[in-house]
Protein backbone atom coordinates (compact mmCIF):
# COMPACT_ATOMS: atom_id res chain seq x y z
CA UNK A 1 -18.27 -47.80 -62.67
CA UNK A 2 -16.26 -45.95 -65.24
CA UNK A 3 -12.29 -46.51 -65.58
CA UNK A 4 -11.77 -42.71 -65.64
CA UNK A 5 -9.51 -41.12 -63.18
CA UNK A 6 -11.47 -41.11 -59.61
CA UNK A 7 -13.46 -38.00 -58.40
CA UNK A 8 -11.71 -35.59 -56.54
CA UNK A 9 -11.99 -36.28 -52.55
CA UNK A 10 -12.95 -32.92 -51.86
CA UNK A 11 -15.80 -33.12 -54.42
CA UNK A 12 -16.64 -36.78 -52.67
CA UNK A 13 -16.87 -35.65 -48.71
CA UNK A 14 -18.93 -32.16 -50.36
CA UNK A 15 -20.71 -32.65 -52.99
CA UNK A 16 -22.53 -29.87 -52.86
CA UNK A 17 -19.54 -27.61 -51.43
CA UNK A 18 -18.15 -26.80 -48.19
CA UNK A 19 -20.50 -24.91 -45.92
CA UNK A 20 -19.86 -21.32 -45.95
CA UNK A 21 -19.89 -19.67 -41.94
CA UNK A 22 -19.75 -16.80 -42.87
CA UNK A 23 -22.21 -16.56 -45.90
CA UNK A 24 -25.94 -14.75 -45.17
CA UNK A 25 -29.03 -15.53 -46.00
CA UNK A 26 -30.13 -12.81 -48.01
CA UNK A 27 -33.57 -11.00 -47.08
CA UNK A 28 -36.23 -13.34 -48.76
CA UNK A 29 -34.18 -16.25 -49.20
CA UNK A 30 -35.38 -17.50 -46.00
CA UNK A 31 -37.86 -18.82 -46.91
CA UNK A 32 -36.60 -21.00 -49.56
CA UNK A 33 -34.19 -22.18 -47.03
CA UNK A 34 -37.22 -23.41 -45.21
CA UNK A 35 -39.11 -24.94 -47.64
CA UNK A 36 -35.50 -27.03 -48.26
CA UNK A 37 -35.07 -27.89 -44.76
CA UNK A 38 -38.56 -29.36 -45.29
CA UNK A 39 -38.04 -31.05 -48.07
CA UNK A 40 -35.36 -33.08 -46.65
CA UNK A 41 -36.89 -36.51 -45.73
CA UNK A 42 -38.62 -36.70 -49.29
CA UNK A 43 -34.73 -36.14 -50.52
CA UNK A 44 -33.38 -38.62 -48.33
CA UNK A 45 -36.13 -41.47 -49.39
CA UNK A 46 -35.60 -40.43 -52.86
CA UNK A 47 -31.92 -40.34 -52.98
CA UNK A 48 -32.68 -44.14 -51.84
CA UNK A 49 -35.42 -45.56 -53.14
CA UNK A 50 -34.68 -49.13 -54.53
CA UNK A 51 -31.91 -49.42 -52.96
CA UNK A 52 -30.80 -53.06 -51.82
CA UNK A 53 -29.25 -54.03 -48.38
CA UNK A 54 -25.75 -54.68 -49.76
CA UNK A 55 -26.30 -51.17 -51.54
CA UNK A 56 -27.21 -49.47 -48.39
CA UNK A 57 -23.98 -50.68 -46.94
CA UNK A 58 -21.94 -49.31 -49.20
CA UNK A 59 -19.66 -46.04 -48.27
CA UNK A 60 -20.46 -43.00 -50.11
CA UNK A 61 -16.56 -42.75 -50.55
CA UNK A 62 -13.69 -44.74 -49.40
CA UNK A 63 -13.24 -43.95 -45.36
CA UNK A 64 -17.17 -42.75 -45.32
CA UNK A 65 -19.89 -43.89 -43.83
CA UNK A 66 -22.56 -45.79 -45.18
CA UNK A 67 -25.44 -45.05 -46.88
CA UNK A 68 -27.39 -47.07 -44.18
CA UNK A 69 -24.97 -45.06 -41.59
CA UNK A 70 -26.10 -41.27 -43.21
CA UNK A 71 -29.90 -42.33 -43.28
CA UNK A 72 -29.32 -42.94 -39.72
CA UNK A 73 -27.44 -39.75 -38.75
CA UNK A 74 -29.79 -37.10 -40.71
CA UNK A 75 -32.03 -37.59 -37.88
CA UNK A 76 -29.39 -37.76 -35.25
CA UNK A 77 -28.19 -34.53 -36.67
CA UNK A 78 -31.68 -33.03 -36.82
CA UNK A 79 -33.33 -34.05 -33.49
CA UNK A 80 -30.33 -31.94 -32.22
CA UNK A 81 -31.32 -29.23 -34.28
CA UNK A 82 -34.95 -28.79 -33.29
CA UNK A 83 -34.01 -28.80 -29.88
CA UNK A 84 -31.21 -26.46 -30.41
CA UNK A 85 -33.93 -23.80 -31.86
CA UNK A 86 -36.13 -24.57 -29.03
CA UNK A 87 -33.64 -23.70 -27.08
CA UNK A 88 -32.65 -20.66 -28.41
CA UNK A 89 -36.53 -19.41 -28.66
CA UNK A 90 -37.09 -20.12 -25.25
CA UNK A 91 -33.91 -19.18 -23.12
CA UNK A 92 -31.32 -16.32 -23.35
CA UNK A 93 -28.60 -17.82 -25.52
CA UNK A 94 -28.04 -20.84 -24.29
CA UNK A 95 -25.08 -23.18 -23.92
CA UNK A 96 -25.74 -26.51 -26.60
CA UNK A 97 -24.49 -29.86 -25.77
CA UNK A 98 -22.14 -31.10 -29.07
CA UNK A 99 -22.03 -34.87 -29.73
CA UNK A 100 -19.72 -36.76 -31.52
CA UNK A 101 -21.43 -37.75 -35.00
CA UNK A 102 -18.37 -39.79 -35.68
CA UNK A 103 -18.81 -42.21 -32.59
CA UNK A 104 -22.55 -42.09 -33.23
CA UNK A 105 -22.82 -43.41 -36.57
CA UNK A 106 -20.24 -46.56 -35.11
CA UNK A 107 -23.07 -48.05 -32.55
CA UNK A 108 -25.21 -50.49 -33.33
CA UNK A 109 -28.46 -48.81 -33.96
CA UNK A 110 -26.64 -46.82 -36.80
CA UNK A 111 -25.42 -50.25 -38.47
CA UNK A 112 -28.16 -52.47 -37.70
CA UNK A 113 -31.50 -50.41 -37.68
CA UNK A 114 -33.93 -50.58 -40.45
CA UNK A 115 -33.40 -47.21 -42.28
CA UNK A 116 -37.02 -46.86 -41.96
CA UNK A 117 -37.47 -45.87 -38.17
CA UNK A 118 -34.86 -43.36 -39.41
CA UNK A 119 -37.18 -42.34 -42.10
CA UNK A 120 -39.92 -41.76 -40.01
CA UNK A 121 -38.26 -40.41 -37.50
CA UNK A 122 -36.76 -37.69 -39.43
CA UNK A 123 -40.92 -37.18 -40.93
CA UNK A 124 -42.07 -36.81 -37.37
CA UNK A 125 -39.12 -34.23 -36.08
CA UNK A 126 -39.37 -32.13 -39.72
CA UNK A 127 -43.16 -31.80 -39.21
CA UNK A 128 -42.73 -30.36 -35.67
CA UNK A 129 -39.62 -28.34 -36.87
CA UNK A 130 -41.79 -26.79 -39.74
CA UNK A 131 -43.94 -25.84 -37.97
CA UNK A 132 -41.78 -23.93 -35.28
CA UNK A 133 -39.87 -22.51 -38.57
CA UNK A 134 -42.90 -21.28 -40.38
CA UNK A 135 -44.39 -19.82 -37.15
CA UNK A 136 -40.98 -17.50 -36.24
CA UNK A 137 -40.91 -13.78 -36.70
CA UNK A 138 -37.99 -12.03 -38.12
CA UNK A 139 -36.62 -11.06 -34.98
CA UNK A 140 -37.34 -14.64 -33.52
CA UNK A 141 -33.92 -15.45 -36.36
CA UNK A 142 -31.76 -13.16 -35.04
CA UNK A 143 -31.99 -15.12 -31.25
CA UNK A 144 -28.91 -17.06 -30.59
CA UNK A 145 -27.56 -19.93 -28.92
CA UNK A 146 -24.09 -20.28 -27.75
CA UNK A 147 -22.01 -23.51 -29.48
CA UNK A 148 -18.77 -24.62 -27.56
CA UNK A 149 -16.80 -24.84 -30.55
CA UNK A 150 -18.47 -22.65 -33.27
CA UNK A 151 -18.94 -19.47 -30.43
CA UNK A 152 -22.35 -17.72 -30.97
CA UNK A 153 -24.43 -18.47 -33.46
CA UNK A 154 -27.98 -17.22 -34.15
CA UNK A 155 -31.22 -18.52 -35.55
CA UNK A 156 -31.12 -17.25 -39.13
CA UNK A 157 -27.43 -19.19 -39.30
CA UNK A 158 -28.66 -22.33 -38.39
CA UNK A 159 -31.30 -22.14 -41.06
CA UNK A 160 -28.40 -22.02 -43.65
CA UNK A 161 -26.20 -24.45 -42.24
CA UNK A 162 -29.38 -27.34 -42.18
CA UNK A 163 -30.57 -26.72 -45.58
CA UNK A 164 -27.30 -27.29 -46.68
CA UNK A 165 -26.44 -30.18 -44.74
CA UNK A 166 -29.52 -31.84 -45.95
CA UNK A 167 -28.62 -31.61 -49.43
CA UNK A 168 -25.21 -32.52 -48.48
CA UNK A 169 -25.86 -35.66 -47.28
CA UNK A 170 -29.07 -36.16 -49.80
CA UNK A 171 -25.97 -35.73 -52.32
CA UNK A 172 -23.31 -38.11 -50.95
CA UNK A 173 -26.12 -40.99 -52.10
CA UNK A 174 -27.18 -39.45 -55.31
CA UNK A 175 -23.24 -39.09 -56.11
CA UNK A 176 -22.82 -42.86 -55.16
CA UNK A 177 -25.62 -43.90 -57.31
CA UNK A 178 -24.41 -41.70 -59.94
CA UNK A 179 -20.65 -43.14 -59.63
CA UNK A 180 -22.08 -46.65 -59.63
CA UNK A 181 -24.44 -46.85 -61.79
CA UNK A 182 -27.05 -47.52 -59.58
């Protein structure tokens, strides 16, 4: 690792930047954002491949998790996801359940799994959430679902804030392997 001055923390927890709420997702870029959102297991096995056991145990940043812990919570994070737009396509802007992603990625299956039940786990739930994407109208995006902390939220915001958080967390590794010469 280089003796220069340390990254900036900010740059560390986002490497790609903060998510924007209240950015839009300009007519046509939607399906870009799609094609991202699938895209994001090949990024995450990328962003990994080689890797060895102590590497995958390393924090992305001092305080972080784990790669072996963000591996494990893409899917965690995602699982919720497709649900959330199954939700939303099927009821009349329904209340979602929030978890705690902190306390998640602390129990044991988030430490101690093999990353690659993660892996294919977040395969099986992007195929089925591809799918569902590719098959929505435009006015299927504009349904909503209610969050408990974030208020109401539609369809065509949740597209934005996935594609980015699976190149945010694709990044924390690729920034780690970058900083370390991995």
């Amino acid at each position: 690792m280089s003796t220069t001055q340390p990254p900036d923390l900010e740059k560390l927890r986002y490497p790609v930047g903060r998510f924007d709420p209240k950015g839009e997702l300009p007519a046509g870029a939607r399906a870009a954002a799609i094609e991202s959102i699938a895209g994001t297991p090949d990024r995450l096995r990328k962003s990994i491949a080689g890797l060895t056991a102590e590497q995958l145990d390393t924090p992305y940043r001092d305080g972080g998790w784990t790669v072996r812990q963000v591996i494990h919570h893409v899917p965690d994070s995602h699982v919720h996801a497709y649900v959330r737009f199954k939700l939303a396509l099927t009821e009349d802007a329904p209340t979602i359940k929030t978890y705690d992603e902190a306390a998640w990625a602390k129990l044991e299956d988030s430490r101690a799994t093999p990353i690659e039940s993660s892996l294919a786990l977040l395969d099986s739930i992007h195929t089925r959430w591809d799918i569902l994407l590719r098959a929505m109208k435009d006015t299927d995006f504009s349904r909503s679902l209610n969050h408990p902390e974030l208020g109401n939220l539609d369809l065509s915001f949740m597209v934005r804030m996935y594609e980015w958080h699976g190149r945010h967390h694709a990044a924390h590794i690729t920034g780690l392997r970058h900083r370390m010469g991995w």
